[in-house]
N, C-alpha and C. Protein backbone atom coordinates (compact mmCIF):
# COMPACT_ATOMS: atom_id res chain seq x y z
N UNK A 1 -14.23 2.02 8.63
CA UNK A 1 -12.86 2.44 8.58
C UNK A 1 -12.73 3.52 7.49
N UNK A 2 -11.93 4.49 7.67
CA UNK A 2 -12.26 5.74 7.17
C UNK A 2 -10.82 5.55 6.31
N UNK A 3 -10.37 5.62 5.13
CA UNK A 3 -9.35 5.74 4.81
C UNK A 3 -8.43 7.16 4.90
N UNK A 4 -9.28 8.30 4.99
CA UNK A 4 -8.60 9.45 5.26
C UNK A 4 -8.21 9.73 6.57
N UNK A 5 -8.67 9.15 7.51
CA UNK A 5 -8.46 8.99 8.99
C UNK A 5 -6.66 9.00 8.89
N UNK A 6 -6.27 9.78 9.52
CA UNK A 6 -4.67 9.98 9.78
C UNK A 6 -3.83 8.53 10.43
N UNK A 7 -4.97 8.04 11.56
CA UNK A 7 -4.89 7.07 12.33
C UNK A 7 -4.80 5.52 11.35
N UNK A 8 -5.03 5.62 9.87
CA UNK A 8 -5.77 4.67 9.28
C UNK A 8 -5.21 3.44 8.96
N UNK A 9 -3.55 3.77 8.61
CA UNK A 9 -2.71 2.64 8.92
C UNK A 9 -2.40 1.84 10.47
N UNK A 10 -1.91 2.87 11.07
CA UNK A 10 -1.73 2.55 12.26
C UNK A 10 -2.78 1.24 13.10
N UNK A 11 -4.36 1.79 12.70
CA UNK A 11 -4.94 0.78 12.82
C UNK A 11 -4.79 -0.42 11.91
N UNK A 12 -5.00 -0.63 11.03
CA UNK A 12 -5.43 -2.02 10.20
C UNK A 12 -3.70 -2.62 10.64
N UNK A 13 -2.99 -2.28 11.04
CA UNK A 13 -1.53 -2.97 11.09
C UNK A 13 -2.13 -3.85 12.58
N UNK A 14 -2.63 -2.28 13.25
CA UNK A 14 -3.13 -3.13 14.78
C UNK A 14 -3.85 -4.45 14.75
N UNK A 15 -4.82 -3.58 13.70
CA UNK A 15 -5.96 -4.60 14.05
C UNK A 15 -6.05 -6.00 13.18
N UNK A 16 -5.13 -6.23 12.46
CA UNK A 16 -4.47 -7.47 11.59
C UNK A 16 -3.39 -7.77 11.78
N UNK A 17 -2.75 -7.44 12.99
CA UNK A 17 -1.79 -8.13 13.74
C UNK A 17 -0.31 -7.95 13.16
N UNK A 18 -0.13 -6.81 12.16
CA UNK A 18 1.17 -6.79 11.42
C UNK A 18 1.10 -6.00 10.27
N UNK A 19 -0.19 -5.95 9.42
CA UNK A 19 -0.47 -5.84 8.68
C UNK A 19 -1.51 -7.25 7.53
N UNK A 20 -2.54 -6.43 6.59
CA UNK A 20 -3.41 -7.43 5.85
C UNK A 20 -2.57 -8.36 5.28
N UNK A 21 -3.19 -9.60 4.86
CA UNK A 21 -2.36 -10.26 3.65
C UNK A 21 -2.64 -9.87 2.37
N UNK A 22 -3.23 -9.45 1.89
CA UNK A 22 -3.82 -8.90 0.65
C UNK A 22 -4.42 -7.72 0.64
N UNK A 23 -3.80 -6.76 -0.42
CA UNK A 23 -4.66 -5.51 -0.60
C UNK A 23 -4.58 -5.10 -2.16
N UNK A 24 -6.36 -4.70 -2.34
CA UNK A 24 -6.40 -4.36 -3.73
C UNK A 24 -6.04 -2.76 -3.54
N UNK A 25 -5.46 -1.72 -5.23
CA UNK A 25 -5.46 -0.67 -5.40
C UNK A 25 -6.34 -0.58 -6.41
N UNK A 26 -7.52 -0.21 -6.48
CA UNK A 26 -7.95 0.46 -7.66
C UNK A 26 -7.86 1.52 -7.97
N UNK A 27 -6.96 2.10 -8.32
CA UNK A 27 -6.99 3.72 -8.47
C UNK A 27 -5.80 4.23 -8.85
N UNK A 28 -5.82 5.20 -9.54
CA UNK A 28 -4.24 6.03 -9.89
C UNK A 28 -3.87 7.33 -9.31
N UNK A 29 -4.51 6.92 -7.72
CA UNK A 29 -4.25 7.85 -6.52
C UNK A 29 -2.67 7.54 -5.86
N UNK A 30 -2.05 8.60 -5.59
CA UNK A 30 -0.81 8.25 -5.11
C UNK A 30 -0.94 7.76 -3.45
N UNK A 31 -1.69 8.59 -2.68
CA UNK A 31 -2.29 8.20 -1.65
C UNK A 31 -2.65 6.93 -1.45
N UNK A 32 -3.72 6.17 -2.59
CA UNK A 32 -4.17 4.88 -2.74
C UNK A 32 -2.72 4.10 -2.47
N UNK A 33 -1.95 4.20 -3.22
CA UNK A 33 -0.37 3.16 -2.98
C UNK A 33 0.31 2.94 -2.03
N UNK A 34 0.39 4.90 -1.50
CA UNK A 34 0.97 4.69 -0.35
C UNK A 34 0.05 4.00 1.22
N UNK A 35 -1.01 4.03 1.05
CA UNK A 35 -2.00 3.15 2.16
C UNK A 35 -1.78 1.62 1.41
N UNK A 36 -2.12 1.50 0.45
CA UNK A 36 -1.63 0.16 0.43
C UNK A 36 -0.27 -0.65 0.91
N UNK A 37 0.47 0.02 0.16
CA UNK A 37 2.02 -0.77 0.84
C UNK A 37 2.13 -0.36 2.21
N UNK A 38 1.62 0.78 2.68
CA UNK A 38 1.42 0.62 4.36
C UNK A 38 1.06 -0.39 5.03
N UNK A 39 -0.24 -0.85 4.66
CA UNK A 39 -0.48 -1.85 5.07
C UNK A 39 -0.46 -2.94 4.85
N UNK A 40 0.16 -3.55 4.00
CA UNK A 40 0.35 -5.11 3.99
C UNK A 40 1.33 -5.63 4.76
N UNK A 41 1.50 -6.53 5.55
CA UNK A 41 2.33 -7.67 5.92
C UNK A 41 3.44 -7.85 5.09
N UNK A 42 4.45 -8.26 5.75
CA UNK A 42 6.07 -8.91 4.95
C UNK A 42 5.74 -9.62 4.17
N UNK A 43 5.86 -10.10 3.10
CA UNK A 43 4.94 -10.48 2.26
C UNK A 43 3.86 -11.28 1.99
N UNK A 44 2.97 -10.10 2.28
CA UNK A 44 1.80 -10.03 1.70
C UNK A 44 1.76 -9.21 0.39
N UNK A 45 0.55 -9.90 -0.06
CA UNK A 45 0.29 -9.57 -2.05
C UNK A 45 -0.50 -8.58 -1.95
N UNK A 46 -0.34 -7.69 -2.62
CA UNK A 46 -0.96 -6.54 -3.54
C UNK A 46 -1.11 -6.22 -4.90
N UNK A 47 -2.55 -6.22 -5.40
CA UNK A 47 -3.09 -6.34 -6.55
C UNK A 47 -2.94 -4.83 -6.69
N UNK A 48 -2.60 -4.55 -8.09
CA UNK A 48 -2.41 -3.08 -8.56
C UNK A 48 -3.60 -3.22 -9.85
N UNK A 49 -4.27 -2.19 -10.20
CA UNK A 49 -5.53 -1.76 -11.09
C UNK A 49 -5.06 -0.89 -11.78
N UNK A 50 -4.88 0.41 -11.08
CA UNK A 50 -5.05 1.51 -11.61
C UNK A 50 -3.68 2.29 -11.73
N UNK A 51 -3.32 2.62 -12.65
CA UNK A 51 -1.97 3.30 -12.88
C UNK A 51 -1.48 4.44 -12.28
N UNK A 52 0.00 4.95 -11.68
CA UNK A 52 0.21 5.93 -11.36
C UNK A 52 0.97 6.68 -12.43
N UNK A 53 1.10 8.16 -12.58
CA UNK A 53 1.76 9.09 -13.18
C UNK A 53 3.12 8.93 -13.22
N UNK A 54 4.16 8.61 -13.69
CA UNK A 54 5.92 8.63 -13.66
C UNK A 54 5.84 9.51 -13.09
N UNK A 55 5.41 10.81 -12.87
CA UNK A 55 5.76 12.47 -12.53
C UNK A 55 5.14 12.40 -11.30
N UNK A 56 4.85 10.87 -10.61
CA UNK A 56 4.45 11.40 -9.17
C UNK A 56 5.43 11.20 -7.79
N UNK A 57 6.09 10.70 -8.39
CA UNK A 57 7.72 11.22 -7.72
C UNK A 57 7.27 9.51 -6.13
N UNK A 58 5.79 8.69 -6.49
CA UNK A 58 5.92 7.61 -6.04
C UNK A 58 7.32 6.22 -6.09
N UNK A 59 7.48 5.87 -5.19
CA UNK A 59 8.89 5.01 -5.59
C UNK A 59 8.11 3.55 -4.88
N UNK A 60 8.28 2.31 -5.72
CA UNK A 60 7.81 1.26 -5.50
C UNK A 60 8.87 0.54 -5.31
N UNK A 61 10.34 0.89 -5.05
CA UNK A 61 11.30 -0.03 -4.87
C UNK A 61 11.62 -1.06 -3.36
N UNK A 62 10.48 -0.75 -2.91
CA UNK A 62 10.48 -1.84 -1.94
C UNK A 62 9.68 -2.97 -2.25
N UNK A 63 8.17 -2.41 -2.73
CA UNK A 63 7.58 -4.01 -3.53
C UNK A 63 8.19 -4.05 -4.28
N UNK A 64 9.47 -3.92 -5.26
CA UNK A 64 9.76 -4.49 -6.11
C UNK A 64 11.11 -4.61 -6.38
N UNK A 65 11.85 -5.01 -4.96
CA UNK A 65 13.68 -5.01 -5.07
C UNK A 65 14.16 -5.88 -5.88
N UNK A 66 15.33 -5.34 -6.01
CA UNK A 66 15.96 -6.21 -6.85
C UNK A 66 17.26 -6.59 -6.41
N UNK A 67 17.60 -7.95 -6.67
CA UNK A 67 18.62 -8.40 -6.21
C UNK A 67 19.94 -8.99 -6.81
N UNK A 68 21.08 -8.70 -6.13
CA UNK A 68 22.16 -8.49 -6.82
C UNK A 68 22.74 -10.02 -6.71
């Protein structure tokens, strides 16, 4: 499985029926995040490693809503 493959979410959602239950990020790739939260499942867990830049204009407010 090729992660640069365009196709790359599309599959692992296929081919894990919804999406993984677990996905690691190691990396402080913005790309890396956005394939991750692509692919996980309604909640499913994701391990974060590697830090992203404030200045990368990434928004995590869906793993991490907040409620009123």
């Amino acid at each position: 499985m090729d992660p640069l493959d365009p196709n790359f979410v599309t599959h692992i959602r296929k081919v894990n029926r919804g999406g993984v239950h677990a996905a690691a990020i190691l990396s402080g790739s913005v790309k890396a995040y956005e394939s991750g939260l692509s692919i996980i499942r309604i909640g499913g867990k994701l391990m974060v490693v590697g830090v992203v830049s404030t200045q990368s204009g990434l928004s995590l407010e869906l793993a991490f809503p907040t409620f009123s």
